[in-house]
N, C-alpha and C. Protein backbone atom coordinates (compact mmCIF):
# COMPACT_ATOMS: atom_id res chain seq x y z
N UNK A 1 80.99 96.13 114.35
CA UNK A 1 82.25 96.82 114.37
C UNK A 1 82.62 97.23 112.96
N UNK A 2 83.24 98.55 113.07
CA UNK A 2 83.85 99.34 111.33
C UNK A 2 85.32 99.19 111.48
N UNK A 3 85.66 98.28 110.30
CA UNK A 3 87.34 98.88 110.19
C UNK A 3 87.29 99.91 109.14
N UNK A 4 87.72 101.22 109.24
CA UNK A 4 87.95 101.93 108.35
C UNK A 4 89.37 102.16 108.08
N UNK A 5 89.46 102.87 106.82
CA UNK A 5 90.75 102.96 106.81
C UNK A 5 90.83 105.02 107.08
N UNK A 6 90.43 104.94 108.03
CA UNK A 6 90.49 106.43 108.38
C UNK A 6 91.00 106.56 109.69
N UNK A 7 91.97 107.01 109.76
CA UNK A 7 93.18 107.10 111.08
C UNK A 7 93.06 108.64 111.49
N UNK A 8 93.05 108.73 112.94
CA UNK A 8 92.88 110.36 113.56
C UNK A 8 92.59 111.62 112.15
N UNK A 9 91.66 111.16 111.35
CA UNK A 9 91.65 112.04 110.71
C UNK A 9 91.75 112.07 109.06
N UNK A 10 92.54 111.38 108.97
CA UNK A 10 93.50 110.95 107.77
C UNK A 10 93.00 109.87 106.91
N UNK A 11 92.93 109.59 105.87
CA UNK A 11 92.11 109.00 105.35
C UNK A 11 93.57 107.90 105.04
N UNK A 12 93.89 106.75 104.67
CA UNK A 12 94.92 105.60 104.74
C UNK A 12 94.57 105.31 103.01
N UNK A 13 94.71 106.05 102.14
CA UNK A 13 94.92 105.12 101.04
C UNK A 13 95.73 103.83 100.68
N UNK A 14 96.84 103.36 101.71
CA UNK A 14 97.59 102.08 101.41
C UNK A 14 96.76 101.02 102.52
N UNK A 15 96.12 101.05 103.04
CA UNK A 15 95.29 100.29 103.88
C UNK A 15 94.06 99.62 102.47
N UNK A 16 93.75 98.06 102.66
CA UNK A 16 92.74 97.69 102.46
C UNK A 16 92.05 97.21 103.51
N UNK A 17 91.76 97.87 104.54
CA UNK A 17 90.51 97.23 105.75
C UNK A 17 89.70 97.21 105.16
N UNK A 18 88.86 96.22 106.08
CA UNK A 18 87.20 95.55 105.90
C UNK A 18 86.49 96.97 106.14
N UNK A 19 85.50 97.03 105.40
CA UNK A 19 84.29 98.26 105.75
C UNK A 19 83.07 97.02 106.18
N UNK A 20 82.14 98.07 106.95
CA UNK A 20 81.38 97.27 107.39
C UNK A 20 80.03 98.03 106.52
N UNK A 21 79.22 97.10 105.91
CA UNK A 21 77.93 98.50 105.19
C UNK A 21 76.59 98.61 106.17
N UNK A 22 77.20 98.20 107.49
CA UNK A 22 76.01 98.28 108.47
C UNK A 22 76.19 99.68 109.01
N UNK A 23 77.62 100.37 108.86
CA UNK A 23 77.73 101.34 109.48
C UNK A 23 77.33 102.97 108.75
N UNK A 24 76.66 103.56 109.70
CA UNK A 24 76.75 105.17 109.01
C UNK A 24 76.19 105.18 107.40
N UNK A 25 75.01 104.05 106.97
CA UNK A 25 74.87 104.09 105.84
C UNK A 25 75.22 103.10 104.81
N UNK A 26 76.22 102.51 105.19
CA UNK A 26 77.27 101.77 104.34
C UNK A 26 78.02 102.29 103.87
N UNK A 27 78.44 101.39 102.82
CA UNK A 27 79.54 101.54 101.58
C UNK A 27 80.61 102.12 101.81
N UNK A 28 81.33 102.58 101.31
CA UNK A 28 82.68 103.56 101.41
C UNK A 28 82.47 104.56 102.12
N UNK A 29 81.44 105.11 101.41
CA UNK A 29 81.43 107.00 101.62
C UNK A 29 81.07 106.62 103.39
N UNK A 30 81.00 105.84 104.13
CA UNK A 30 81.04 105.82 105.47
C UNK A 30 82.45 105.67 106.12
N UNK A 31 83.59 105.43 105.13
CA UNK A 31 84.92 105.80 105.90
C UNK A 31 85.02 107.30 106.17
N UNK A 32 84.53 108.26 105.37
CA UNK A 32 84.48 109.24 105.71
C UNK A 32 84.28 109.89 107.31
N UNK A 33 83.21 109.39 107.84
CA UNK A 33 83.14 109.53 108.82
C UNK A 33 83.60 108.80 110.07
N UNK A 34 84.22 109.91 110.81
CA UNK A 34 84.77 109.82 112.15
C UNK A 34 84.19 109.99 113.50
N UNK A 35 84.01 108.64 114.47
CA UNK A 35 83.36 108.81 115.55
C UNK A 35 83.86 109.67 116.71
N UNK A 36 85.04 109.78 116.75
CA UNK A 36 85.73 110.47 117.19
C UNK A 36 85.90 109.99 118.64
N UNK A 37 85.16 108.42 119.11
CA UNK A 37 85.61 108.34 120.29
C UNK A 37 87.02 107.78 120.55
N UNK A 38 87.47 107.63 121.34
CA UNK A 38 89.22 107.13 121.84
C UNK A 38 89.06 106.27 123.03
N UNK A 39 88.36 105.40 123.10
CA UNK A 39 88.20 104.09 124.20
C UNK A 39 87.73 104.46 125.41
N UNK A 40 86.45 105.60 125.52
CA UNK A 40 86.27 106.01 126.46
C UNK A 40 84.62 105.86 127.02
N UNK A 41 84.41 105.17 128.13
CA UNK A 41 83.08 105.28 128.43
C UNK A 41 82.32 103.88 128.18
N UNK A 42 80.88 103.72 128.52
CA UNK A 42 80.38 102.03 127.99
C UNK A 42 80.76 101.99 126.50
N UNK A 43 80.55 102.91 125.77
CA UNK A 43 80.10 103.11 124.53
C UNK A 43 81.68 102.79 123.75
N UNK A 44 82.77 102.67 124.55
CA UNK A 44 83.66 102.33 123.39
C UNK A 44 83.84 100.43 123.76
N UNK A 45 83.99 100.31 121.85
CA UNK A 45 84.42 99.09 121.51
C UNK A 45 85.75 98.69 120.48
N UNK A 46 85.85 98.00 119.81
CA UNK A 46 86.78 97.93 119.09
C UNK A 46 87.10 98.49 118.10
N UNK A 47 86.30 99.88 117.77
CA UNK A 47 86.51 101.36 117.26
C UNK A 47 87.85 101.75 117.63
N UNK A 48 88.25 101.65 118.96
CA UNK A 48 89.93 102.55 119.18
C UNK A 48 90.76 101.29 118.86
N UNK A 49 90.18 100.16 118.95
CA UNK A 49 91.38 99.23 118.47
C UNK A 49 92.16 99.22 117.19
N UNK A 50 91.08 99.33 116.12
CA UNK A 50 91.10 99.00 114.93
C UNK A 50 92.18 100.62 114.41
N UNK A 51 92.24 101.13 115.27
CA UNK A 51 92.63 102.82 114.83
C UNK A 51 94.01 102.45 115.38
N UNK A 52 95.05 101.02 115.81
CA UNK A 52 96.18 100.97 115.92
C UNK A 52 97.43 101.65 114.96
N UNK A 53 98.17 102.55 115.93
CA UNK A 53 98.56 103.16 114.94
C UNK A 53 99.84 102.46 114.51
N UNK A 54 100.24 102.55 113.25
CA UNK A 54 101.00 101.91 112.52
C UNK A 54 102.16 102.83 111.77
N UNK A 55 103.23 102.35 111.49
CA UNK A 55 104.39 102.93 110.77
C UNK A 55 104.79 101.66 110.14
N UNK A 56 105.34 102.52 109.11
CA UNK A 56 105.26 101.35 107.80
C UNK A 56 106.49 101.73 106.73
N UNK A 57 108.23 101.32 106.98
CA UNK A 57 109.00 102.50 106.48
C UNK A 57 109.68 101.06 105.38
N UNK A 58 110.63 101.40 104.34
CA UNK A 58 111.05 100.70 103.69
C UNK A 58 112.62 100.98 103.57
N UNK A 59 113.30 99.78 103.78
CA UNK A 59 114.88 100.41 103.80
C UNK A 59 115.39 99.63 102.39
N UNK A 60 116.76 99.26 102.02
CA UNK A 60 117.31 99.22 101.13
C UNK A 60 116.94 97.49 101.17
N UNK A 61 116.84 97.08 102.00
CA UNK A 61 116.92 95.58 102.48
C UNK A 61 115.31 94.96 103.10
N UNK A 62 114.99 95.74 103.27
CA UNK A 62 113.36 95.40 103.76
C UNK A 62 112.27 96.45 104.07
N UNK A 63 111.36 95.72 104.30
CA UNK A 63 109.76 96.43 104.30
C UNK A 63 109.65 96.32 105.96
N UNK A 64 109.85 97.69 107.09
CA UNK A 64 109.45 97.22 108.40
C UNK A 64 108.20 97.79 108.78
N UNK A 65 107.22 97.09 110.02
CA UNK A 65 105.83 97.27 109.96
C UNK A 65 105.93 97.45 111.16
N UNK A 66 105.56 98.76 112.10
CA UNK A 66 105.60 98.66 113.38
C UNK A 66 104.59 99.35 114.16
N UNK A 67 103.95 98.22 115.08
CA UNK A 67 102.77 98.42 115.16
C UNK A 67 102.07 99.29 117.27
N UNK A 68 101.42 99.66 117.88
CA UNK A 68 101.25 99.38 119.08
C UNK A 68 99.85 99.00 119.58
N UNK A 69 100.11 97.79 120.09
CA UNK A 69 98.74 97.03 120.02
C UNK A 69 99.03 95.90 120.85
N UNK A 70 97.96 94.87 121.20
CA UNK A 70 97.95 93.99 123.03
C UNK A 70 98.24 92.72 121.94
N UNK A 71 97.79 91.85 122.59
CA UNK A 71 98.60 90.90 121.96
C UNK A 71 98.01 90.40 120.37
N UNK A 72 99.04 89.76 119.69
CA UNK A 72 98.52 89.95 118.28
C UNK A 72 98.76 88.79 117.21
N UNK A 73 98.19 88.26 116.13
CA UNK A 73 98.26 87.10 115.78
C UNK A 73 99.34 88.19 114.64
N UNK A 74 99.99 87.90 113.91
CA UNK A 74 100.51 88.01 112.34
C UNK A 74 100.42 87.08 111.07
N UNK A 75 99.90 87.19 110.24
CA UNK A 75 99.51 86.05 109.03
C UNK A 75 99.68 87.07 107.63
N UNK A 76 100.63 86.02 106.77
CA UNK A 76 100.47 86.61 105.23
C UNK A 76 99.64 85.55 104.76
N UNK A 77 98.37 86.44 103.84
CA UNK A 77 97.55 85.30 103.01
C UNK A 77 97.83 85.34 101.89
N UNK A 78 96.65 85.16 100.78
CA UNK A 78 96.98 85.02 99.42
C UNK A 78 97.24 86.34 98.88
N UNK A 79 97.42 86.65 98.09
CA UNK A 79 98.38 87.64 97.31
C UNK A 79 99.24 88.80 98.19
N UNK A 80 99.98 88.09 98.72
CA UNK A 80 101.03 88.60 99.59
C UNK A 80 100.35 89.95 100.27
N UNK A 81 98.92 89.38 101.22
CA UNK A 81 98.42 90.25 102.20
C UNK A 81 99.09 90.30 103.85
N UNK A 82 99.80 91.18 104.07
CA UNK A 82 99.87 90.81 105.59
C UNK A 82 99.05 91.54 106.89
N UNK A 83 98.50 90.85 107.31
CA UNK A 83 97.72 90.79 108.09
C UNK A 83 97.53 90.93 109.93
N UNK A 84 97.91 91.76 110.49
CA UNK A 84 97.73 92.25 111.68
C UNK A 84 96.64 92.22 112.71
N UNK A 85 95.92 91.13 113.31
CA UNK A 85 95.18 90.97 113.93
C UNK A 85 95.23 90.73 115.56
N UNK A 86 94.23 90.98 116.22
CA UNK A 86 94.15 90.93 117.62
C UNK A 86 92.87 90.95 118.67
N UNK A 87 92.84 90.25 119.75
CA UNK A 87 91.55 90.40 120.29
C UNK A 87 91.60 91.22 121.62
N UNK A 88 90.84 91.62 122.17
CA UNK A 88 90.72 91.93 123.68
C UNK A 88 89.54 91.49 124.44
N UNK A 89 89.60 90.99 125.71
CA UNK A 89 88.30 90.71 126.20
C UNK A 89 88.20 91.42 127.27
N UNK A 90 87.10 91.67 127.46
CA UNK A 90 85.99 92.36 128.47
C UNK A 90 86.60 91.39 130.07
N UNK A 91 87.20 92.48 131.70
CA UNK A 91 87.57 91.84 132.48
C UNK A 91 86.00 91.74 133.01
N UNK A 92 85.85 90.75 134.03
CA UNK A 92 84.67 89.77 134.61
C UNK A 92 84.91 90.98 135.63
N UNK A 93 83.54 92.02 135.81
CA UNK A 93 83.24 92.75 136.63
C UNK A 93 82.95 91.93 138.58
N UNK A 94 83.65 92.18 139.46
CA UNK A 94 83.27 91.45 140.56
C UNK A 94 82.06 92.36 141.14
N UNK A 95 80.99 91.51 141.74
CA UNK A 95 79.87 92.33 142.70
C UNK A 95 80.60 92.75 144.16
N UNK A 96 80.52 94.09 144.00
CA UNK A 96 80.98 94.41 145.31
C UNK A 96 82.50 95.31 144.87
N UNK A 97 82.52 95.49 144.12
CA UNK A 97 83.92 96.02 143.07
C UNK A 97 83.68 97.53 142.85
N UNK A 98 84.22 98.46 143.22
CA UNK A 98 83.93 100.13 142.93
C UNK A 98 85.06 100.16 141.57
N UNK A 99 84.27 101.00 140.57
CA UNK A 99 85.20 100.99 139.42
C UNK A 99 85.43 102.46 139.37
N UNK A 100 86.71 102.89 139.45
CA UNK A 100 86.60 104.78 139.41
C UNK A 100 87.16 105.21 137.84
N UNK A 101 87.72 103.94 136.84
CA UNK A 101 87.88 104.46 136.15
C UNK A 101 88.16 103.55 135.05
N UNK A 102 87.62 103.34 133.78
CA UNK A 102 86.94 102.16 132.96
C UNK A 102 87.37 102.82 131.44
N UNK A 103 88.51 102.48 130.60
CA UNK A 103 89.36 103.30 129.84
C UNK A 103 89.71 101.98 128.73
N UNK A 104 89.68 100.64 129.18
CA UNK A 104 90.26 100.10 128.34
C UNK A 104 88.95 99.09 127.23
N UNK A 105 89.18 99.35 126.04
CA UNK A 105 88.20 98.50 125.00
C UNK A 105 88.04 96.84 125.55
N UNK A 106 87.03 96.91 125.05
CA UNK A 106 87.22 95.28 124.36
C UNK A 106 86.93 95.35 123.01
N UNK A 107 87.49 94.00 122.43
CA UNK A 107 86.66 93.79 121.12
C UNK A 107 88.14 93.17 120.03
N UNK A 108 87.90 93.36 119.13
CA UNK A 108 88.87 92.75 118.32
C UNK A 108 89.63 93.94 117.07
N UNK A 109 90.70 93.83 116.67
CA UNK A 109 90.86 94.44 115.12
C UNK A 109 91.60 93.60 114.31
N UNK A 110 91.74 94.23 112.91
CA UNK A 110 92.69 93.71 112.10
C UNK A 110 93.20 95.19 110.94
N UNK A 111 94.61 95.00 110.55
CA UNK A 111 95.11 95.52 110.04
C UNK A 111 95.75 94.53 108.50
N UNK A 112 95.70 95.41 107.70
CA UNK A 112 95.91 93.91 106.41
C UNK A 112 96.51 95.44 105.43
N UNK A 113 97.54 94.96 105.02
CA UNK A 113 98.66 95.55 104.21
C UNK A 113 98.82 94.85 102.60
N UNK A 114 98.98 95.26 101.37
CA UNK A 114 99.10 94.64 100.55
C UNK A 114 100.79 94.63 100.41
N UNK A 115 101.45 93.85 100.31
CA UNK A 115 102.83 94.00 100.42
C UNK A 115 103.38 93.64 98.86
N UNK A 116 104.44 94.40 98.28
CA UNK A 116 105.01 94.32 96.73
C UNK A 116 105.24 93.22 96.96
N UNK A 117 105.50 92.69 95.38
CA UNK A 117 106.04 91.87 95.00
C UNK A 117 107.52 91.08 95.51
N UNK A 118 108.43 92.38 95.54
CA UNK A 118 109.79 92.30 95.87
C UNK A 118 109.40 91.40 97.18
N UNK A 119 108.49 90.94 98.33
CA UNK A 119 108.68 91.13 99.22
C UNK A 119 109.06 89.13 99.66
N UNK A 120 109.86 89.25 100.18
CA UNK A 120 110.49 87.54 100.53
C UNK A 120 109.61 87.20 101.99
N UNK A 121 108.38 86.78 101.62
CA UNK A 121 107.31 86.06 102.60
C UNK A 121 107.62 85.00 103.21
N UNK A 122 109.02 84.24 102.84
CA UNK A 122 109.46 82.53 103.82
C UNK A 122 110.14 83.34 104.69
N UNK A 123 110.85 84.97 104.84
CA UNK A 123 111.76 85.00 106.09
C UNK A 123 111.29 86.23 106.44
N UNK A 124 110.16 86.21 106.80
CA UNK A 124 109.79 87.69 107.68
C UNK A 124 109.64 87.12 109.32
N UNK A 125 110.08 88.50 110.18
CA UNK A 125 110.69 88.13 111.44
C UNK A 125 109.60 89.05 112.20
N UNK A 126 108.89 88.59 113.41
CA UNK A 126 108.51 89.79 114.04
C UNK A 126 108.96 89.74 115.59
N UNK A 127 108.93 90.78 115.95
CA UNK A 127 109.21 91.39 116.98
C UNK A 127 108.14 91.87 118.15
N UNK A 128 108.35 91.73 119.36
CA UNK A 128 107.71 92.23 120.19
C UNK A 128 108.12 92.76 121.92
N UNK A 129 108.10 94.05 121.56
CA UNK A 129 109.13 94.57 122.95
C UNK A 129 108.51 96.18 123.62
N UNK A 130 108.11 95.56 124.53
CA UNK A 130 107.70 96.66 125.55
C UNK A 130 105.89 97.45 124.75
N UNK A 131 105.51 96.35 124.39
CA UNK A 131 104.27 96.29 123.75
C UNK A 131 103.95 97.27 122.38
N UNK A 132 105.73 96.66 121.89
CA UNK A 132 105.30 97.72 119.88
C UNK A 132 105.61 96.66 119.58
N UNK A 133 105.25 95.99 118.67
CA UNK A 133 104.97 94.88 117.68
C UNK A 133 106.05 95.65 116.21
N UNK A 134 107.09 94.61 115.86
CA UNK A 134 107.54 95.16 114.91
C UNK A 134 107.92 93.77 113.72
N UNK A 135 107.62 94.34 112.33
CA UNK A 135 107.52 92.94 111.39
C UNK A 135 108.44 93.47 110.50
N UNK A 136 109.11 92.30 110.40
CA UNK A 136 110.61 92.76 109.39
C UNK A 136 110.32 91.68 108.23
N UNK A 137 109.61 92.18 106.65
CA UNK A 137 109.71 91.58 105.64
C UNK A 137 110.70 91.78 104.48
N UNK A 138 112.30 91.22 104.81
CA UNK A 138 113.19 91.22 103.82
C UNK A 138 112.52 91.42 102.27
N UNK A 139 113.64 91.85 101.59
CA UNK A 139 113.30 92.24 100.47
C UNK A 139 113.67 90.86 99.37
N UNK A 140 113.52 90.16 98.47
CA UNK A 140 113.95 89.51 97.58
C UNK A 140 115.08 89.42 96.88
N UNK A 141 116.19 88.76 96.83
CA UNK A 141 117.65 89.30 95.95
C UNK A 141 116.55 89.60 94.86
N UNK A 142 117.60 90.47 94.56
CA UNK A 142 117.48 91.17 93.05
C UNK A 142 118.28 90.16 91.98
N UNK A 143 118.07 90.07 91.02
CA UNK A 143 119.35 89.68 89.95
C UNK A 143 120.31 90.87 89.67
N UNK A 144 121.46 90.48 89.93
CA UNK A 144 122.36 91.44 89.79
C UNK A 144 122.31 91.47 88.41
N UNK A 145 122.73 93.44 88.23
CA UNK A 145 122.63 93.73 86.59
C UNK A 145 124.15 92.72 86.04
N UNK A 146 123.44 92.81 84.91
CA UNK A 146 124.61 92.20 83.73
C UNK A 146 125.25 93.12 82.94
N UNK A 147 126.35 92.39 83.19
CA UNK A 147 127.33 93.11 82.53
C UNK A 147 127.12 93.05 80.78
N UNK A 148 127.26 94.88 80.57
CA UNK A 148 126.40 95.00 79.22
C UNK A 148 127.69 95.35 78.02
N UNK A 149 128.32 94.53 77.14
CA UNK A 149 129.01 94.21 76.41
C UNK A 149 128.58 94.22 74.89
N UNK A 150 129.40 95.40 74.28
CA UNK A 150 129.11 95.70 72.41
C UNK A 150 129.59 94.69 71.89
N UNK A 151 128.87 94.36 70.85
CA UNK A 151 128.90 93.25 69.67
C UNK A 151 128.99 94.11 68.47
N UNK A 152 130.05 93.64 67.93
CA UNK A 152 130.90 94.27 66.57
C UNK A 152 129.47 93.37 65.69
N UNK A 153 128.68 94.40 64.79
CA UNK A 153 128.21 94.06 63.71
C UNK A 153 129.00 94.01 62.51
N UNK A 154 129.31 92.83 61.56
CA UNK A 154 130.46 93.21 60.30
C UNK A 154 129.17 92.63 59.22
């Protein structure tokens, strides 16, 4: 499996996903390329997973991360990475079962965000409603400015 950081097209410069160098060659210059499938057929795997699409907006008060994707672990690691992961498994085909139409992946992804400094990692909240995943990482008080007061040189 490739996580790229290449979304419908778009190449994700704020994404650090895993590359895989088994794929298309290796190395980087294989994010470039796009398989272009969308979870369709034997042949898709956790290619359309990993392509979860994401919004990622910042307000005055926090960093929100909102995601649509099946069910999902959330973890910040070391240097304030947060981390978006999830699995899917393959349903147990029955003998004797007509399938007319076979659309959904299996397989796993992860999404991993480098988050600023500002960002207060003991009270982030997430959310999950009607299957969008949403992560609310408050921002850090600031030190309020100081009050800036002239000193008479004599």
């Amino acid at each position: 499996m490739s996580l790229r950081p290449w979304t419908r097209g778009i190449f994700d410069p704020f994404s650090i996903e895993l590359w895989d160098p088994f794929f298309g060659g290796g190395g980087p210059s294989g994010w470039l390329q796009d398989t272009g499938c969308r979870g369709c057929g034997e042949g898709a795997d956790a290619t359309a997973l990993a392509r979860a699409n994401v919004d990622w907006r910042e307000t005055d008060k926090a960093h929100i991360t909102t995601a649509e994707i099946p069910e999902v672990k959330v973890e910040v690691e070391e240097n304030n990475v947060l981390q978006i992961s999830g699995q899917r498994v393959k349903e147990e085909e029955q003998k004797g079962d007509t399938w007319h139409c076979i659309e959904r992946s299996k397989g796993s992804f992860q999404r991993r965000f480098q988050l600023p400094d500002s960002a207060d990692l003991e009270n982030i909240e997430c959310f999950l409603e009607n299957g969008v995943l949403t992560i609310q990482v408050p921002k850090k008080e600031t030190d309020k400015p100081c009050n800036v007061r002239s000193i008479d040189i004599s």
